[in-house]
C-alpha atoms as a PDB file:
ATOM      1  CA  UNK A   1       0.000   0.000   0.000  1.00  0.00           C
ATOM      2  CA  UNK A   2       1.384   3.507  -0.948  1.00  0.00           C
ATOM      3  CA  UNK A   3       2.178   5.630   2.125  1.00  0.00           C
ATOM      4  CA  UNK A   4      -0.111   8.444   2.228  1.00  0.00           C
ATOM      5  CA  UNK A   5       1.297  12.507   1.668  1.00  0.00           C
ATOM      6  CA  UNK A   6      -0.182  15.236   4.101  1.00  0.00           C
ATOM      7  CA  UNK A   7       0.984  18.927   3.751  1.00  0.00           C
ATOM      8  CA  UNK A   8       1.251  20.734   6.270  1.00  0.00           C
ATOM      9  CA  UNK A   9       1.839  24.844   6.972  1.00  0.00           C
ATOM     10  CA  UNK A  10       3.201  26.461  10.164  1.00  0.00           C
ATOM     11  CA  UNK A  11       5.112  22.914  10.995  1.00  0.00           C
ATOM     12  CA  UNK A  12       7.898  24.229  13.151  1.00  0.00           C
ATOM     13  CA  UNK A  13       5.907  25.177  16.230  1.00  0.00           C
ATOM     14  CA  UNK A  14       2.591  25.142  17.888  1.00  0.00           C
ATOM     15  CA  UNK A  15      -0.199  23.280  16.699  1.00  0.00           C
ATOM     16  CA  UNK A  16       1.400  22.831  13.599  1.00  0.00           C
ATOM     17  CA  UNK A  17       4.563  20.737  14.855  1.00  0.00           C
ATOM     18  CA  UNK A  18       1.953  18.470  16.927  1.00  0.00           C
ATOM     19  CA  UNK A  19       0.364  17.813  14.080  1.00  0.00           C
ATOM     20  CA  UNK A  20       2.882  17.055  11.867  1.00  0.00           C
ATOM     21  CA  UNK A  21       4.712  14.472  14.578  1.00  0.00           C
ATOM     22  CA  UNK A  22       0.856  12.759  14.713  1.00  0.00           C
ATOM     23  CA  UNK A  23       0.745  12.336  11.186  1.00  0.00           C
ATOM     24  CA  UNK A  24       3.986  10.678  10.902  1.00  0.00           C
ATOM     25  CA  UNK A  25       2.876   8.111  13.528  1.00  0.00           C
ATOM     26  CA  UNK A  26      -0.303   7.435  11.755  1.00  0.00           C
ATOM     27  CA  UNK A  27       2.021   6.960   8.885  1.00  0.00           C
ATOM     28  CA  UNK A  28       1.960   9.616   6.604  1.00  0.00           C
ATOM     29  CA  UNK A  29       4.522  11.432   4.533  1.00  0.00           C
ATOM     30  CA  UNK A  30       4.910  14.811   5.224  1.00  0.00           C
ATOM     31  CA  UNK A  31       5.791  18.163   4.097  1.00  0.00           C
ATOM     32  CA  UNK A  32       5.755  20.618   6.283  1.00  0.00           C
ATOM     33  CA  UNK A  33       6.324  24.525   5.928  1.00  0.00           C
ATOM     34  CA  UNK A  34       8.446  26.916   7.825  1.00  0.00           C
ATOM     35  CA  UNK A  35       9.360  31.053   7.570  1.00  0.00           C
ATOM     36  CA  UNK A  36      11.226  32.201  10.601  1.00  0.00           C
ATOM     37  CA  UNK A  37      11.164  29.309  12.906  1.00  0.00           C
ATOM     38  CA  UNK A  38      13.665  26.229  13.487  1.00  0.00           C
ATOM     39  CA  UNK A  39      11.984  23.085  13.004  1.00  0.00           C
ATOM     40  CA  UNK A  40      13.089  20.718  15.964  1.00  0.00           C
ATOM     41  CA  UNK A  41      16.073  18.209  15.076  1.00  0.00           C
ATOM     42  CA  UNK A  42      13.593  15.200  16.042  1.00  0.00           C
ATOM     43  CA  UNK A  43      11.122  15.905  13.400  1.00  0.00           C
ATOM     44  CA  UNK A  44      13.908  17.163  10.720  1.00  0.00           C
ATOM     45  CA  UNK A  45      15.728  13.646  11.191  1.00  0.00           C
ATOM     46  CA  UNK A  46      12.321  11.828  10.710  1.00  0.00           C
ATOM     47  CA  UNK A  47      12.857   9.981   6.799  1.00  0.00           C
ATOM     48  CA  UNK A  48       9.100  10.806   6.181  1.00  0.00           C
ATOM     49  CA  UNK A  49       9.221  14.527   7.056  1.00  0.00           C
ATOM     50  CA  UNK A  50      10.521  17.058   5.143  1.00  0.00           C
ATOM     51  CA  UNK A  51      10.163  21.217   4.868  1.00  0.00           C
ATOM     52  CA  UNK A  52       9.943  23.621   2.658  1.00  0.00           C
ATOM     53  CA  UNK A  53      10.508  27.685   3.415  1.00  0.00           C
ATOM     54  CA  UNK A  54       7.959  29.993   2.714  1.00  0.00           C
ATOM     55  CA  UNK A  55       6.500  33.295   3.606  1.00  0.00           C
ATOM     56  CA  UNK A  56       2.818  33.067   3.254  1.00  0.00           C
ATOM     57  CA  UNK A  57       2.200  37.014   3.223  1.00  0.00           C
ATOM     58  CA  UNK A  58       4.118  36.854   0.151  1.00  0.00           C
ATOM     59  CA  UNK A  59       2.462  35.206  -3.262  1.00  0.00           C
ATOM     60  CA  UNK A  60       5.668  34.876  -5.317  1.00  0.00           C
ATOM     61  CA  UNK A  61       7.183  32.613  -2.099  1.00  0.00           C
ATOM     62  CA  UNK A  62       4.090  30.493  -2.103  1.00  0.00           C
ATOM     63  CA  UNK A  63       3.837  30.452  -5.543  1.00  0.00           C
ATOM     64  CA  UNK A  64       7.801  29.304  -6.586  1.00  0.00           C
ATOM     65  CA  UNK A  65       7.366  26.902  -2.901  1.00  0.00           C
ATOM     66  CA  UNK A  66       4.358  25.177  -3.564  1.00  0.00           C
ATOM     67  CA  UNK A  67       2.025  25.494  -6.720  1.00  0.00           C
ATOM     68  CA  UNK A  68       3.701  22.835  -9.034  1.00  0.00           C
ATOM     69  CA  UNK A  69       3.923  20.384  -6.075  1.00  0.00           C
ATOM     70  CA  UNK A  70      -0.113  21.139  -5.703  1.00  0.00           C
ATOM     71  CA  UNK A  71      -0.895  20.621  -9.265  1.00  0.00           C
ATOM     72  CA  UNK A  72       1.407  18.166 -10.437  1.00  0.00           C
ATOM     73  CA  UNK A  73       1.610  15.745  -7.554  1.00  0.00           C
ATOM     74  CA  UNK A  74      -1.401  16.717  -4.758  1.00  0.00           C
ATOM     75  CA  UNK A  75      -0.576  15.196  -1.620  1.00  0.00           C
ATOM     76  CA  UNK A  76      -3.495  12.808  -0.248  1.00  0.00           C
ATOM     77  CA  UNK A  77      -4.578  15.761   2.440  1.00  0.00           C
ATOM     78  CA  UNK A  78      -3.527  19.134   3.166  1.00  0.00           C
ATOM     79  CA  UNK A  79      -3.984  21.223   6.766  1.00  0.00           C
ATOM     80  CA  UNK A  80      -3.839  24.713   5.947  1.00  0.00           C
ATOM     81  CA  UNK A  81      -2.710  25.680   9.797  1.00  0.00           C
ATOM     82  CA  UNK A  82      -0.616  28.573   9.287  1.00  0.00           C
ATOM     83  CA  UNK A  83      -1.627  32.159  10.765  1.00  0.00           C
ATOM     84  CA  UNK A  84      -0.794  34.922  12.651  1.00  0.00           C
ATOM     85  CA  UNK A  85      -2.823  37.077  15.180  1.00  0.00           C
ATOM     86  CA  UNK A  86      -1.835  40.669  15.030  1.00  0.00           C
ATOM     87  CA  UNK A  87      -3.218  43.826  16.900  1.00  0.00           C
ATOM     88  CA  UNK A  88      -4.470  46.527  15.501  1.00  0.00           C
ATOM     89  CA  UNK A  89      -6.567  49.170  17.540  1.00  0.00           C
ATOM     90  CA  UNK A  90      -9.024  51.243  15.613  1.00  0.00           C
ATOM     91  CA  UNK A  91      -7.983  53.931  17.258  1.00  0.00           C
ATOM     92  CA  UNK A  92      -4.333  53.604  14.894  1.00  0.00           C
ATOM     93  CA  UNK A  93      -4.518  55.419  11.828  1.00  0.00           C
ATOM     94  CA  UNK A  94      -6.284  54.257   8.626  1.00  0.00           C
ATOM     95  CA  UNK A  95      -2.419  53.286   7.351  1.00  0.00           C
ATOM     96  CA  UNK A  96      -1.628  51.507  10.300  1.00  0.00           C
ATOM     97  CA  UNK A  97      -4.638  49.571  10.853  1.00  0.00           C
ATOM     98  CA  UNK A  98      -5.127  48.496   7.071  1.00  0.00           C
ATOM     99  CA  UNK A  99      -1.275  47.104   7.707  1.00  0.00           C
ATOM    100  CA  UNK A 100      -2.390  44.614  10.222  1.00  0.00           C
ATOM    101  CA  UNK A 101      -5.953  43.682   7.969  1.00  0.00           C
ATOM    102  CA  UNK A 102      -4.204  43.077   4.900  1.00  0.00           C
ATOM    103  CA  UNK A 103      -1.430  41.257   6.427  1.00  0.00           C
ATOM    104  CA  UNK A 104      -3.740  39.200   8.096  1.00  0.00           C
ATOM    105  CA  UNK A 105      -5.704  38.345   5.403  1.00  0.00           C
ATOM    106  CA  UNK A 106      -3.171  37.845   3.058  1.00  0.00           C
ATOM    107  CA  UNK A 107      -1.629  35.111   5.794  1.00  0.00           C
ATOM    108  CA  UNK A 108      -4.568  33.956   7.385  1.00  0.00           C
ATOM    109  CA  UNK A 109      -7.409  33.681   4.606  1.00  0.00           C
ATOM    110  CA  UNK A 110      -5.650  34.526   0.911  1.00  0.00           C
ATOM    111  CA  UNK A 111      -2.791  31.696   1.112  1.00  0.00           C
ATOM    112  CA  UNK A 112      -4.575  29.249   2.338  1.00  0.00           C
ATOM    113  CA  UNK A 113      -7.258  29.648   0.081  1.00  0.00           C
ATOM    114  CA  UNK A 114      -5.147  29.641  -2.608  1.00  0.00           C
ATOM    115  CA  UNK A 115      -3.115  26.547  -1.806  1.00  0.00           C
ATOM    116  CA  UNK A 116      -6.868  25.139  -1.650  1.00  0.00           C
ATOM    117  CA  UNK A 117      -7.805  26.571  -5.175  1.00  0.00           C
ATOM    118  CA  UNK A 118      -4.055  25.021  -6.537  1.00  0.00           C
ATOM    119  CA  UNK A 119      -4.829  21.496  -4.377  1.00  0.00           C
ATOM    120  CA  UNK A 120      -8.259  21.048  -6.301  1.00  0.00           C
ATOM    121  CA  UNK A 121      -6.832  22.147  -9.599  1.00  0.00           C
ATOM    122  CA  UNK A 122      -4.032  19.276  -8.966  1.00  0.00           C
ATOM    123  CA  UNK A 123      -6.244  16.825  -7.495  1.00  0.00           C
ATOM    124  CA  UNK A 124      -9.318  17.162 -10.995  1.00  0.00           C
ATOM    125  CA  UNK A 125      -6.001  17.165 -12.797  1.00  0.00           C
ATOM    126  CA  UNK A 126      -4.873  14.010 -11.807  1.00  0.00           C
ATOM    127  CA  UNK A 127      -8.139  11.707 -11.443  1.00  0.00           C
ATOM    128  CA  UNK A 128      -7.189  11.727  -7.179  1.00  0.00           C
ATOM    129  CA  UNK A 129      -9.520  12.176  -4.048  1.00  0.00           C
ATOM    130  CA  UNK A 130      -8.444  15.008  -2.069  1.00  0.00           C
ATOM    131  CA  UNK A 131      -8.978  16.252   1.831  1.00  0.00           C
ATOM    132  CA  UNK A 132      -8.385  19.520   2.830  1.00  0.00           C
ATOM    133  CA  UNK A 133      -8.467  20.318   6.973  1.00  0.00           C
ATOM    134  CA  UNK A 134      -8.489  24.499   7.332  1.00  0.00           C
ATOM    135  CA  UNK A 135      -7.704  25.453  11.008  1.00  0.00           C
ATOM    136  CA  UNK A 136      -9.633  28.334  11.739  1.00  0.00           C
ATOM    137  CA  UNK A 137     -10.715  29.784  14.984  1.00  0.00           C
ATOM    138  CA  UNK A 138     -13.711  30.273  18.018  1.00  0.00           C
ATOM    139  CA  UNK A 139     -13.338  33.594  16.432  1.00  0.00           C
ATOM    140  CA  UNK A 140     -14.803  33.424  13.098  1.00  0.00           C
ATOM    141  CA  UNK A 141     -18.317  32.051  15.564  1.00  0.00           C
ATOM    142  CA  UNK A 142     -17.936  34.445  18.326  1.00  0.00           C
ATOM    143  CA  UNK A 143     -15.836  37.526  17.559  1.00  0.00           C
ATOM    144  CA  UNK A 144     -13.008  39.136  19.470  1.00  0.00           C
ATOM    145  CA  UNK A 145     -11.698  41.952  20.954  1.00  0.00           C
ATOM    146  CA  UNK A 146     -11.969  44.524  18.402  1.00  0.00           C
ATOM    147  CA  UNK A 147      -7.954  45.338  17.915  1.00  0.00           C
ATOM    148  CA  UNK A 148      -8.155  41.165  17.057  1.00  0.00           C
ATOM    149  CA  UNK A 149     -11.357  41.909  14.568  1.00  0.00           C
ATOM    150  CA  UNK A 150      -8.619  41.217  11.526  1.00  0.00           C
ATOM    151  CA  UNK A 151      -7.991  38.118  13.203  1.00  0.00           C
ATOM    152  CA  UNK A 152     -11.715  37.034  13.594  1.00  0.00           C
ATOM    153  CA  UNK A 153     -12.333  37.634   9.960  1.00  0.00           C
ATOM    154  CA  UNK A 154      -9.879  36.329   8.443  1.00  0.00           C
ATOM    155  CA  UNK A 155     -11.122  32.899  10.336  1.00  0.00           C
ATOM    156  CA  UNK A 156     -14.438  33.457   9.615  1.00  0.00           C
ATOM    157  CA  UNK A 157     -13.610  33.839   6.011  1.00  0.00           C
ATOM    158  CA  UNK A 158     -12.239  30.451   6.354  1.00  0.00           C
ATOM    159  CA  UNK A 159     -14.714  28.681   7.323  1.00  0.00           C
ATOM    160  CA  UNK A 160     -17.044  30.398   4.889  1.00  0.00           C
ATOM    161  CA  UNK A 161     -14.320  29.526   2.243  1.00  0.00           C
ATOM    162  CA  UNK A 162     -14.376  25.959   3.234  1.00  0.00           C
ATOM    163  CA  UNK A 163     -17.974  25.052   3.392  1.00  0.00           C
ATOM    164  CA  UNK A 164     -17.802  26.883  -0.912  1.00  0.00           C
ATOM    165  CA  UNK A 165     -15.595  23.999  -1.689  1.00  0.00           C
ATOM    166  CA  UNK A 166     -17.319  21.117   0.190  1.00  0.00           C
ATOM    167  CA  UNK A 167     -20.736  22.010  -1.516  1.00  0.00           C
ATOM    168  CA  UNK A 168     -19.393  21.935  -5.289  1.00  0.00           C
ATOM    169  CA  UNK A 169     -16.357  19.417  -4.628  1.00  0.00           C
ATOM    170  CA  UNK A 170     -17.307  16.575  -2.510  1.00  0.00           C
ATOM    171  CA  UNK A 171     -19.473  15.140  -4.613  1.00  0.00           C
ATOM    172  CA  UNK A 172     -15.921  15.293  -7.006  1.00  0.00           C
ATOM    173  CA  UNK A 173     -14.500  13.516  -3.866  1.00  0.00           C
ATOM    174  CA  UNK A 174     -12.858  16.269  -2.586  1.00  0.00           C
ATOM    175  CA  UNK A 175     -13.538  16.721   0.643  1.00  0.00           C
ATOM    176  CA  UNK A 176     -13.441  20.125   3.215  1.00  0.00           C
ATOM    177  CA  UNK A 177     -13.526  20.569   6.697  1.00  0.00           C
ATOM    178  CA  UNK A 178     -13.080  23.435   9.356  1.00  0.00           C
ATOM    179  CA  UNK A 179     -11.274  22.825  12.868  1.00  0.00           C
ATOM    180  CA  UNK A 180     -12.393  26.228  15.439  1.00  0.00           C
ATOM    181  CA  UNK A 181      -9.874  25.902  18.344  1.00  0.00           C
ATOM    182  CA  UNK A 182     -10.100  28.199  21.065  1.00  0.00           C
ATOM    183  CA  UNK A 183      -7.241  29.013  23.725  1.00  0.00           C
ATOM    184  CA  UNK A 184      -4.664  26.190  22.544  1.00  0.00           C
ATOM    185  CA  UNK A 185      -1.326  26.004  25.097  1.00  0.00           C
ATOM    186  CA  UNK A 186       0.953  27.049  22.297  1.00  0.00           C
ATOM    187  CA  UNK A 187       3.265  30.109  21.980  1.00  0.00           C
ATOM    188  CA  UNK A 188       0.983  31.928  19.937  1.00  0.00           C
ATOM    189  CA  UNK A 189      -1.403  32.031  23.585  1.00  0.00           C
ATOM    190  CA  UNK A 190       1.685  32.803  25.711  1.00  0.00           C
ATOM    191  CA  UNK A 191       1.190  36.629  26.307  1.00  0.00           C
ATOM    192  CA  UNK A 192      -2.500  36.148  26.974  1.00  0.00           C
ATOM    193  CA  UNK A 193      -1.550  33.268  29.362  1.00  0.00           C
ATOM    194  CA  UNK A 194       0.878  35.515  31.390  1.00  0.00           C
ATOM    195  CA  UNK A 195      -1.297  38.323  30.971  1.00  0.00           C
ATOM    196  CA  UNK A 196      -4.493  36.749  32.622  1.00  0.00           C
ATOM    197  CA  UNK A 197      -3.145  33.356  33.926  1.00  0.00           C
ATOM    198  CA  UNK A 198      -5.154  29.662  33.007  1.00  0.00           C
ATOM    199  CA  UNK A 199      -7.911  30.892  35.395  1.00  0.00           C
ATOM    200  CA  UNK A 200      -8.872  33.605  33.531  1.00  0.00           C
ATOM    201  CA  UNK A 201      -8.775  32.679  29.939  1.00  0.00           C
ATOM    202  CA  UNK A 202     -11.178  29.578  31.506  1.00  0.00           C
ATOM    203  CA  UNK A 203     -13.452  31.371  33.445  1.00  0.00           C
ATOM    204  CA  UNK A 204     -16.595  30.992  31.259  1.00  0.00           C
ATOM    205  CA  UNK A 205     -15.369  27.492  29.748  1.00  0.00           C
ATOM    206  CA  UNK A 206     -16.744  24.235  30.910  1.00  0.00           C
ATOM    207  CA  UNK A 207     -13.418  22.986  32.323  1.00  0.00           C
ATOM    208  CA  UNK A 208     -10.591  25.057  34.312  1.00  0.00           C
ATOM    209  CA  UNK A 209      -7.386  23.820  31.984  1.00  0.00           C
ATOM    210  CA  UNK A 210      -6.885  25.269  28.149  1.00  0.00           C
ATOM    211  CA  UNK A 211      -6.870  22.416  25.589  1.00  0.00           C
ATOM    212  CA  UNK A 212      -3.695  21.121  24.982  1.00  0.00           C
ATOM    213  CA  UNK A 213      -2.238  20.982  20.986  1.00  0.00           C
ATOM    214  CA  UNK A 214      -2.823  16.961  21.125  1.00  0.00           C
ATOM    215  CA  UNK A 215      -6.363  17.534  21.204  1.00  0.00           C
ATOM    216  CA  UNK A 216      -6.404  19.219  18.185  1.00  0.00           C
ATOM    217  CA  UNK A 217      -3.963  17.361  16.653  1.00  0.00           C
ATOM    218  CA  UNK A 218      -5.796  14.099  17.526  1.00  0.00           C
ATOM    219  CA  UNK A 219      -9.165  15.352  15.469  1.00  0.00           C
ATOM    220  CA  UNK A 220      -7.024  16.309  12.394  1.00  0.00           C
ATOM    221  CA  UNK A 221      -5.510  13.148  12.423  1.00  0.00           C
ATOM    222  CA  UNK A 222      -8.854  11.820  12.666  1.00  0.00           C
ATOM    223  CA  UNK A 223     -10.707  13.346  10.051  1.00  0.00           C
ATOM    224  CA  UNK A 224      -7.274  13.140   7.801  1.00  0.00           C
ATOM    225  CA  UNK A 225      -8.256   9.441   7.453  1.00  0.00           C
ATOM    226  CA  UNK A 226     -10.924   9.901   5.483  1.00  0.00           C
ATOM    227  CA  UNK A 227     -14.143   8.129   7.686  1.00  0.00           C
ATOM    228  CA  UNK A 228     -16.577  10.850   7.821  1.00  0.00           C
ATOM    229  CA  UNK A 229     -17.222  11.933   3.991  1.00  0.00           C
ATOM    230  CA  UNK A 230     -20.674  13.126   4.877  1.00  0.00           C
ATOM    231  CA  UNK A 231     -19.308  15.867   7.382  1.00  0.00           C
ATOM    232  CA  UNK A 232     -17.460  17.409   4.390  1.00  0.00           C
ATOM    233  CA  UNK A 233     -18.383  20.571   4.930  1.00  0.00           C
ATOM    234  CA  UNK A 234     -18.496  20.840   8.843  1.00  0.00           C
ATOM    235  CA  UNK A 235     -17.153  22.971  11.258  1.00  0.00           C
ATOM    236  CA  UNK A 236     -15.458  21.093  14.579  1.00  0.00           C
ATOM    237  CA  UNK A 237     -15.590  23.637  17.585  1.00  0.00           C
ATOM    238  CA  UNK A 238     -12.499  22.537  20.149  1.00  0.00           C
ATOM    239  CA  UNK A 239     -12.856  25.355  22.608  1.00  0.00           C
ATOM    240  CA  UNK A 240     -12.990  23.620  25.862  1.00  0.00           C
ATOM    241  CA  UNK A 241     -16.462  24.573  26.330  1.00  0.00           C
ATOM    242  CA  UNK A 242     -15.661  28.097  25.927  1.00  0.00           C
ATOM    243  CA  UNK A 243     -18.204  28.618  23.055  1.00  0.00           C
ATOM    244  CA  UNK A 244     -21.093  26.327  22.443  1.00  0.00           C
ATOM    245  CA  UNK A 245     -22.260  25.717  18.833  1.00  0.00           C
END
């Protein structure tokens, strides 16, 4: 049987590098993608990992990095994980704030949407079944502070994004889903950690601990395998209880 290819972006930290070590347990062959962060020597030494450096807020990177490998040889899933959450007060000035929103976007919503647009292309191309897993956010449900509103809608665009592609492409047997985290123990949550400590960022939730990375790791792994075709589509809320759906 022929090992199975995921790809996946933002692999050298985070949720990202959890998911990537999961994968290659399950089995999978993976390509992962990096732009400022070292990937860790035990995933870089794996013989069915390797990485490729982009900068997603830049489309000739993505496009020299990753298009032909889309459209000539599509990978059996890919997990469009890759964002970053930047403030921007509306108080800045117009220059300022559109800065952060069309960084964000361009990171967050454009890249990923395009590596989805080359993926399908690649995958009609070549007669195969495809499964793309965006990771979005509790935010594109339930808002956020408004110097995060970039943030939240850029994720909410992603999930609106995904749920386009499962209606006209599943039945192609391409299938979409959306993963909505909330508060994940990463380094991206660090500074709102130290800022209001476990007990606050849980204070509405149903439980008093912030989901771990393996949790959401252990759903993409899930749903990378392909058992739940009739979900394509579907939104999976991971939020410790934070926000109910």
């Amino acid at each position: 049987m022929a090992i199975k290819k995921a790809l996946v972006t933002g692999s050298s930290r985070g949720i990202g590098l959890v998911i990537c070590s999961q994968l290659l347990q399950k089995g999978f062959s993976v390509l992962g993608t990096k732009n400022r962060s070292d990937v860790p020597d035990k995933l870089l030494n794996h013989q069915h990992f390797s990485i490729v450096e982009t900068d997603l807020s830049d489309l000739e990177s993505i496009t020299s990095a990753l298009k032909l490998y889309l459209i000539e040889d599509p990978p059996d899933v890919i997990i469009n994980n890759a964002g970053i959450f930047l403030e921007g007060d509306i108080e800045l000035s117009d220059e300022e704030w559109l800065s952060v929103w069309n960084k964000t976007m361009q990171v967050n919503l454009t890249s990923s949407s395009l590596l989805s647009k080359w993926y399908i292309n690649g995958c009609i191309q070549n007669g195969k079944e495809g499964l793309i897993i965006n990771i979005a956010s509790r935010a594109a449900y339930r808002g956020d502070f408004q110097q995060y509103a970039a943030y939240a809608a850029s994720k909410g665009g992603m999930a609106a994004f995904t749920k386009s592609i499962a209606r006209d492409f599943s039945r192609k047997g391409i299938l979409a889903y959306t993963i909505a985290p909330g508060f994940i123990k990463t380094e991206m949550a660090e500074d709102a950690i130290q800022q209001f400590g476990e007990e606050g960022l849980t204070k509405n939730a149903a439980f008093d601990e912030i989901t771990s990375p393996e949790e959401v790791a252990n759903l993409v792994t899930w749903l990378a395998g392909g058992e739940v075709k009739h979900m394509s589509g579907s939104t999976f809320h991971i939020n410790g209880g934070s926000y109910m759906v």
